[in-house]
N, C-alpha and C. Protein backbone atom coordinates (compact mmCIF):
# COMPACT_ATOMS: atom_id res chain seq x y z
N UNK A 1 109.57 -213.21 -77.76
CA UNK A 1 108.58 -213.70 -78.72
C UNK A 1 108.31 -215.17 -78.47
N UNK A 2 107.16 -215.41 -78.61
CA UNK A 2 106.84 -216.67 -78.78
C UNK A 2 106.09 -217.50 -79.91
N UNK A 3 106.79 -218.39 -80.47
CA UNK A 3 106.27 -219.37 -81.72
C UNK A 3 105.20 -220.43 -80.91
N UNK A 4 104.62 -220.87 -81.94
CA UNK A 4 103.44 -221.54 -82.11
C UNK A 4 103.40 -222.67 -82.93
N UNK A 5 103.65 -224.02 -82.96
CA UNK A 5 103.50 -224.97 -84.30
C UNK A 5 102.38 -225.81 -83.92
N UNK A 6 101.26 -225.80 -84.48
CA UNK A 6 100.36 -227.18 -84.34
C UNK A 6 100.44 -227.64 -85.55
N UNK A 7 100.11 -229.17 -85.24
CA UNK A 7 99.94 -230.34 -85.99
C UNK A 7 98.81 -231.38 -85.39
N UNK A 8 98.64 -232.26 -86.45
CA UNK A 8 97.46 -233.54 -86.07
C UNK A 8 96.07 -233.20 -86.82
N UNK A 9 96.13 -231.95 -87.50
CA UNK A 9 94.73 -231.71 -88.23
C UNK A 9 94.29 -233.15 -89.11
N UNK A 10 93.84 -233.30 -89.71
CA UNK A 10 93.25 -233.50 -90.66
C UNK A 10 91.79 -233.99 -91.08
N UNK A 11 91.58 -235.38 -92.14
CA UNK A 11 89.67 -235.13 -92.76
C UNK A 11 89.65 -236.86 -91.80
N UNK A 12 88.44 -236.40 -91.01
CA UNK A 12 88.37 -237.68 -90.35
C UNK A 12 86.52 -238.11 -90.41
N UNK A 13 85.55 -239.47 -90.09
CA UNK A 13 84.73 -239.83 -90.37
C UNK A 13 83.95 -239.14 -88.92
N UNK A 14 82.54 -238.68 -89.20
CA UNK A 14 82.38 -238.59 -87.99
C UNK A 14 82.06 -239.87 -87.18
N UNK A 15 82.39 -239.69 -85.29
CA UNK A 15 82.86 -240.54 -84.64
C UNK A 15 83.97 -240.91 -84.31
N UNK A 16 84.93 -240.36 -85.52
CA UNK A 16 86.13 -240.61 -85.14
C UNK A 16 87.12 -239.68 -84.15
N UNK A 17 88.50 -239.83 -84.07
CA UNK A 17 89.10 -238.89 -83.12
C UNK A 17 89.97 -238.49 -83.94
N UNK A 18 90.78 -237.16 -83.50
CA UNK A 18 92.10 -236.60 -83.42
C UNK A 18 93.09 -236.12 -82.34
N UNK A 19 93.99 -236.32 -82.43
CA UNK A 19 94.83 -235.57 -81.45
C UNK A 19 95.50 -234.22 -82.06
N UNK A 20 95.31 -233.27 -81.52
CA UNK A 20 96.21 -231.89 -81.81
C UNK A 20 97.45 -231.62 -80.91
N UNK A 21 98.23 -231.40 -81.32
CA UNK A 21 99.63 -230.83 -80.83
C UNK A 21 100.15 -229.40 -81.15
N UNK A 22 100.42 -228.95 -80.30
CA UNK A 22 101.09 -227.31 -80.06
C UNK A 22 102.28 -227.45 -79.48
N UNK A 23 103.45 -226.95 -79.77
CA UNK A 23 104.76 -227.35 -79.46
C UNK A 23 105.16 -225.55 -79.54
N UNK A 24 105.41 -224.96 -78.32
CA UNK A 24 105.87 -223.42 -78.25
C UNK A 24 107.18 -223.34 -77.87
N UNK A 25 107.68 -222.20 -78.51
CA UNK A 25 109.59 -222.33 -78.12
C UNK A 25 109.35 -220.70 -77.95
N UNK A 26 110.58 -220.29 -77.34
CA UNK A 26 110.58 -218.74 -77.83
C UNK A 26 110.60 -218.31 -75.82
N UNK A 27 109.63 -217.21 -75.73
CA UNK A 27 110.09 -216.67 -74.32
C UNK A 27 108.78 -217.07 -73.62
N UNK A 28 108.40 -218.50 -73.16
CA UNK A 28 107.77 -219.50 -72.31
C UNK A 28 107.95 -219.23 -70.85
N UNK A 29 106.89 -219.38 -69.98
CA UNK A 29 106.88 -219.62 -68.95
C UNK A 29 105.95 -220.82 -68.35
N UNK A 30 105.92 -221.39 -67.46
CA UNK A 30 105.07 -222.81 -67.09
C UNK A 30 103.37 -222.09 -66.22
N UNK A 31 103.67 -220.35 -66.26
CA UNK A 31 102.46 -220.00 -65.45
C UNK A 31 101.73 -219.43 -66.93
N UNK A 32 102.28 -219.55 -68.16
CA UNK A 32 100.97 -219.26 -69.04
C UNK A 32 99.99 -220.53 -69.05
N UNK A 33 99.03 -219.89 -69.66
CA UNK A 33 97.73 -220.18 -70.14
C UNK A 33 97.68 -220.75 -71.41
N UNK A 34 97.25 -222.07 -71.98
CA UNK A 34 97.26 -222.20 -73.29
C UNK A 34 95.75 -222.47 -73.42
N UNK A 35 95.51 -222.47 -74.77
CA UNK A 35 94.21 -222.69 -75.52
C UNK A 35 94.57 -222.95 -76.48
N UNK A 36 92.98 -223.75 -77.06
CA UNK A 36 92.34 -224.21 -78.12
C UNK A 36 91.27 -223.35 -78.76
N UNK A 37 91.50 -222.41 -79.87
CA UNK A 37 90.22 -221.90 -80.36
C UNK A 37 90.02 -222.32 -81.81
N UNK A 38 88.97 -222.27 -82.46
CA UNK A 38 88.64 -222.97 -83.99
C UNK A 38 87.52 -222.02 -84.67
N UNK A 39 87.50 -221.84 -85.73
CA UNK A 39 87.41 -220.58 -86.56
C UNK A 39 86.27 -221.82 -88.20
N UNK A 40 84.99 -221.76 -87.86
CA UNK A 40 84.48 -222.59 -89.08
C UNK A 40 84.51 -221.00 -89.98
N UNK A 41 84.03 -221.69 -91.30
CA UNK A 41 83.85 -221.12 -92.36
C UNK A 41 82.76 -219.67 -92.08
N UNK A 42 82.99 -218.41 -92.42
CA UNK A 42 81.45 -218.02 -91.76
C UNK A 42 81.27 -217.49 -90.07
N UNK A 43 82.16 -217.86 -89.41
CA UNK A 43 82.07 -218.04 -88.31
C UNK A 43 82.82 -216.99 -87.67
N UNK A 44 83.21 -216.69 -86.33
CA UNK A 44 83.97 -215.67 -86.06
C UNK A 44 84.21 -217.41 -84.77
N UNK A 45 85.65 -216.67 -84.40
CA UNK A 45 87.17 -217.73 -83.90
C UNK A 45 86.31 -217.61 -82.42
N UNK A 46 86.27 -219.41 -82.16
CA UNK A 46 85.48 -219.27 -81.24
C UNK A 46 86.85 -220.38 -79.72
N UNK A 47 86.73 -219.96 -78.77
CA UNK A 47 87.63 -220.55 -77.17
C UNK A 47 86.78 -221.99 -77.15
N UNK A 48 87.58 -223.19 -77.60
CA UNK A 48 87.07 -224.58 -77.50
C UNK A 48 87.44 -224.75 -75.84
N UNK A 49 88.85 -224.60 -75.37
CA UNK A 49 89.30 -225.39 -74.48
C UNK A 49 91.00 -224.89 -74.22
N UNK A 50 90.86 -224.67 -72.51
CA UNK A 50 91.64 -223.64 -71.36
C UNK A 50 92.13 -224.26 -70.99
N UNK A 51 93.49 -224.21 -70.35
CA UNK A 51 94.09 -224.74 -69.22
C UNK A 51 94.85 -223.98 -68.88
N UNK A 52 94.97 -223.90 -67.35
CA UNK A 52 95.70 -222.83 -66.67
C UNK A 52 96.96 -223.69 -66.09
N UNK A 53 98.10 -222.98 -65.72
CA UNK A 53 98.89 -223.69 -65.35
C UNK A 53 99.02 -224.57 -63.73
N UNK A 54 97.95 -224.70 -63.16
CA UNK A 54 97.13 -225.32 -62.22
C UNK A 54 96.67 -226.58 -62.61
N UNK A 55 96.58 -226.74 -63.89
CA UNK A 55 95.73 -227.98 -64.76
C UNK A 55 94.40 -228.21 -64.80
N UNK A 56 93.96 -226.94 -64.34
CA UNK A 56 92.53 -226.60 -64.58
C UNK A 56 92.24 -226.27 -65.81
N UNK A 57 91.23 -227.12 -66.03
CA UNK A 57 90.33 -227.41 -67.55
C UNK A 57 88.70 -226.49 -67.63
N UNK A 58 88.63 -225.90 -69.15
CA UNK A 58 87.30 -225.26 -68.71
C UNK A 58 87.07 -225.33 -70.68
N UNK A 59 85.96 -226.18 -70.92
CA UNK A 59 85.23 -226.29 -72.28
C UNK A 59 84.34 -225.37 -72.85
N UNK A 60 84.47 -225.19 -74.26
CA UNK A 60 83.28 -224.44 -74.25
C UNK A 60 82.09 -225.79 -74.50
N UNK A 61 80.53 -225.34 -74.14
CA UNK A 61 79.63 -227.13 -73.58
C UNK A 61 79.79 -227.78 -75.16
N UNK A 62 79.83 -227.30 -75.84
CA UNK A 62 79.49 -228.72 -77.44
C UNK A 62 80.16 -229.51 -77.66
N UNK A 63 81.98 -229.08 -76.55
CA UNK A 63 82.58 -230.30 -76.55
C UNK A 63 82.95 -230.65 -75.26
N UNK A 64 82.40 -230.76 -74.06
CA UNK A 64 82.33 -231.16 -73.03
C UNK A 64 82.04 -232.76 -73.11
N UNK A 65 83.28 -233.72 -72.43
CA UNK A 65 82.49 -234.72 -72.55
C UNK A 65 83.65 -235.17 -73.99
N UNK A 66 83.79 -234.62 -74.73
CA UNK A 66 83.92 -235.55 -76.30
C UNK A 66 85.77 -234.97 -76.28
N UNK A 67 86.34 -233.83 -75.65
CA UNK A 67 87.30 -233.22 -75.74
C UNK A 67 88.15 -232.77 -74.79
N UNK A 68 89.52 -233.37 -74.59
CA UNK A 68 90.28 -232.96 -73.50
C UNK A 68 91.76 -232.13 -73.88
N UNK A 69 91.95 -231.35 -73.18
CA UNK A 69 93.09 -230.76 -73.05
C UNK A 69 93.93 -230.74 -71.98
N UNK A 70 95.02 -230.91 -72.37
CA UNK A 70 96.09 -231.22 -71.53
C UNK A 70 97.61 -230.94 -71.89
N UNK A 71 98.62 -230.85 -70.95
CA UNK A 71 99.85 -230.03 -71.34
C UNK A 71 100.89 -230.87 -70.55
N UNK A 72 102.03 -230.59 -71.44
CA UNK A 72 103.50 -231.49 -70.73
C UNK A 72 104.44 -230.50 -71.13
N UNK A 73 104.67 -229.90 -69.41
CA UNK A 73 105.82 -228.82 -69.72
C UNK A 73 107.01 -229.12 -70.58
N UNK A 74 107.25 -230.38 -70.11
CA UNK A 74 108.94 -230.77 -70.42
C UNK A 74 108.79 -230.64 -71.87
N UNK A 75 107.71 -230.90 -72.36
CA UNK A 75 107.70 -230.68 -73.77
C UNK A 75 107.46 -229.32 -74.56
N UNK A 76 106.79 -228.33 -73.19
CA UNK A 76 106.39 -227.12 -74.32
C UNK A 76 104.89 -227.33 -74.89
N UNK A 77 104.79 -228.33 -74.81
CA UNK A 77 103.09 -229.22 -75.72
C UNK A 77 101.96 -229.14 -74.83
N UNK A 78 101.35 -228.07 -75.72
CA UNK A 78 99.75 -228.38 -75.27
C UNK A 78 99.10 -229.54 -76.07
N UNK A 79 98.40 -230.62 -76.26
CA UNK A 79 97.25 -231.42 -76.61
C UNK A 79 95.90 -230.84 -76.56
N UNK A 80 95.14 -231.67 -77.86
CA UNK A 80 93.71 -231.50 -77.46
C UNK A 80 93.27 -232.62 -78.22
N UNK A 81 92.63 -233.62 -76.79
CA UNK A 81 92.56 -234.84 -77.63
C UNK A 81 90.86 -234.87 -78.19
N UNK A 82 90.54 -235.00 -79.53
CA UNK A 82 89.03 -234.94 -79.75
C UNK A 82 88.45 -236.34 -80.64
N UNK A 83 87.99 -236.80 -79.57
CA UNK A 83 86.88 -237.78 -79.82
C UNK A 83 85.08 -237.41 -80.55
N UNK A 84 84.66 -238.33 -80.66
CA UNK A 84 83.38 -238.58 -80.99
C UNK A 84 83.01 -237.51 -81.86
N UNK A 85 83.93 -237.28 -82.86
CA UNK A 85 84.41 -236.09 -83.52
C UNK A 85 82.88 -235.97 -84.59
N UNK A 86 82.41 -234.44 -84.68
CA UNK A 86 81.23 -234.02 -85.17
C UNK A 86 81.16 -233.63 -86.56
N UNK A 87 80.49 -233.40 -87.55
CA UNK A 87 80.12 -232.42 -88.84
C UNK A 87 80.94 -231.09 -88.44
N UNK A 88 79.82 -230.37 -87.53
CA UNK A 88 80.05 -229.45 -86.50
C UNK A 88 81.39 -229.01 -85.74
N UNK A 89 82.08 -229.76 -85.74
CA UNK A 89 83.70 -229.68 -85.35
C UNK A 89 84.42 -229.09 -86.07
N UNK A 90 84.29 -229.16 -88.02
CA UNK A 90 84.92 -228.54 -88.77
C UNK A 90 85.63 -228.04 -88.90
N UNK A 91 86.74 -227.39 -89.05
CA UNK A 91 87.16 -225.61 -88.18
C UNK A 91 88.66 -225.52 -88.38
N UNK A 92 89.24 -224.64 -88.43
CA UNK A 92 90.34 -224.28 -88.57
C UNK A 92 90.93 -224.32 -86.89
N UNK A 93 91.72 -224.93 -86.29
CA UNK A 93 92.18 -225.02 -84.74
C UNK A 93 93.12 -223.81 -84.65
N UNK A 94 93.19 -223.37 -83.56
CA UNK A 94 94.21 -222.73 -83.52
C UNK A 94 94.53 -222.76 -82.15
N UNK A 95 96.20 -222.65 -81.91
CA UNK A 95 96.77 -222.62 -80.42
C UNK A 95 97.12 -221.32 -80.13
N UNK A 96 96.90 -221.40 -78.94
CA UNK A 96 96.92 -219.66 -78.44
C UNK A 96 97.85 -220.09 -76.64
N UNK A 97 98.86 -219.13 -76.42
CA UNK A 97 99.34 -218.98 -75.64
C UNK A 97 99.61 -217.24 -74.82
N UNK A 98 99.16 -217.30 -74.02
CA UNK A 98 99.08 -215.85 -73.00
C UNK A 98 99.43 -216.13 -71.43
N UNK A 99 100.26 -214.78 -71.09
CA UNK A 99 100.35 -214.75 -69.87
C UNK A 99 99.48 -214.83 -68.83
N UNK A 100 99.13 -215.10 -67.61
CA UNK A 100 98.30 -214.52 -66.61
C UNK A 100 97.99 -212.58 -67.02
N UNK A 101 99.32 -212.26 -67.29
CA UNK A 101 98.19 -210.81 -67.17
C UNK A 101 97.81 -210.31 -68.87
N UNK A 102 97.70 -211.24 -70.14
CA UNK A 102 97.19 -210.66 -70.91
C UNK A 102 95.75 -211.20 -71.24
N UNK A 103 95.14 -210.15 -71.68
CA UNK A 103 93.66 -210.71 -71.46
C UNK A 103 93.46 -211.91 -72.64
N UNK A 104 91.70 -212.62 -72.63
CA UNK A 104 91.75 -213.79 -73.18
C UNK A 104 91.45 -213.01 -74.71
N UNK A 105 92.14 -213.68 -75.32
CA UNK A 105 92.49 -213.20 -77.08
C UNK A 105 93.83 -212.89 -77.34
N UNK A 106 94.65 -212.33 -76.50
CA UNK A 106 95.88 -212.05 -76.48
C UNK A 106 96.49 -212.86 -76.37
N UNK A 107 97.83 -212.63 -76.61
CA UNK A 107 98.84 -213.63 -76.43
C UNK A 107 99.52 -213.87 -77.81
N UNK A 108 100.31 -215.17 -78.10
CA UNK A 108 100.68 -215.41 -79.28
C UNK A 108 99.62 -217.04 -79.48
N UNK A 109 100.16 -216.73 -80.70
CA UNK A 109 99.34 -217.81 -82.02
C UNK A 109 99.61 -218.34 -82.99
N UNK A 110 99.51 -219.69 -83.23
CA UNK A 110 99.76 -220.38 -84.00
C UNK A 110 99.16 -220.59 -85.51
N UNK A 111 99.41 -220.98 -86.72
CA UNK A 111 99.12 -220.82 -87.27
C UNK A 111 97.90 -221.20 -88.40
N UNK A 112 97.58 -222.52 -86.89
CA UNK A 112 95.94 -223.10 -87.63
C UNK A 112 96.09 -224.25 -88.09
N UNK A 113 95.25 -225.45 -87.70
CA UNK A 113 95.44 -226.39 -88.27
C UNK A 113 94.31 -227.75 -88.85
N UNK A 114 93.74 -227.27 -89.94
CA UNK A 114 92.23 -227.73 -90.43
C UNK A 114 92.30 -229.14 -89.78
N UNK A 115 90.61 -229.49 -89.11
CA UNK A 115 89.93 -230.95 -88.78
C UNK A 115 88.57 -229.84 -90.01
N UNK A 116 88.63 -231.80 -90.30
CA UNK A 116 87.49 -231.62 -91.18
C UNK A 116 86.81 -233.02 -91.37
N UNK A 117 85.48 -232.99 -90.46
CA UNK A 117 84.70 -234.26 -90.58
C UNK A 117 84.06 -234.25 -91.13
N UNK A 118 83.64 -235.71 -91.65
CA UNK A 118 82.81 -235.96 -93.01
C UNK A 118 81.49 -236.73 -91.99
N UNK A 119 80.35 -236.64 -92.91
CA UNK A 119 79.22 -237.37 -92.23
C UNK A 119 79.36 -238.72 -92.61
């Protein structure tokens, strides 16, 4: 099994930034896959931001440019650092971790962690 903890949500101005943190323990390997997906009000849970264990990066475009992801094995920690932070950003975050062979949605998951920008 694998756990999931993010932290770093919270109500920020737009323009401003956050950093998110995902910290996974449990039965880890350095060839999964982590993600960033975020879930607005209304909305169905949408793939912000990929990284493969290659350190290949892949956005979805609205935050291309404003949002990076990045990972430190020794820690277990995925990041997602978000700048120039939007209305539109809103969203419930969530960290998602999967093997190479489970498809994208699968995997384990964390338990969500509200950004909420103000205009």
């Amino acid at each position: 099994q694998v756990r999931l903890v993010e932290s770093g949500g919270g109500l920020v101005q737009a323009g401003g930034s956050l950093r998110l943190s995902c910290v996974a323990s449990g039965s880890i390997f350095r060839a999964d896959i982590m993600s960033w997906y975020r879930q607005a009000p209304g909305k169905q849970r949408e793939l912000v931001a990929v990284i493969f264990s290659g350190g290949v990066t892949n956005y979805e475009d609205s935050v291309k440019g404003r949002f990076t992801i990045s990972g430190d094995n020794d820690k277990n920690t995925v990041y997602l650092q978000m700048n120039s932070l939007k209305p539109e950003d809103t969203a419930v975050y969530y960290c998602n971790r999967r093997n190479r062979f489970t498809a994208e949605g699968g995997g384990s998951w964390g338990q969500g962690t509200q950004v909420t920008v103000s205009s």
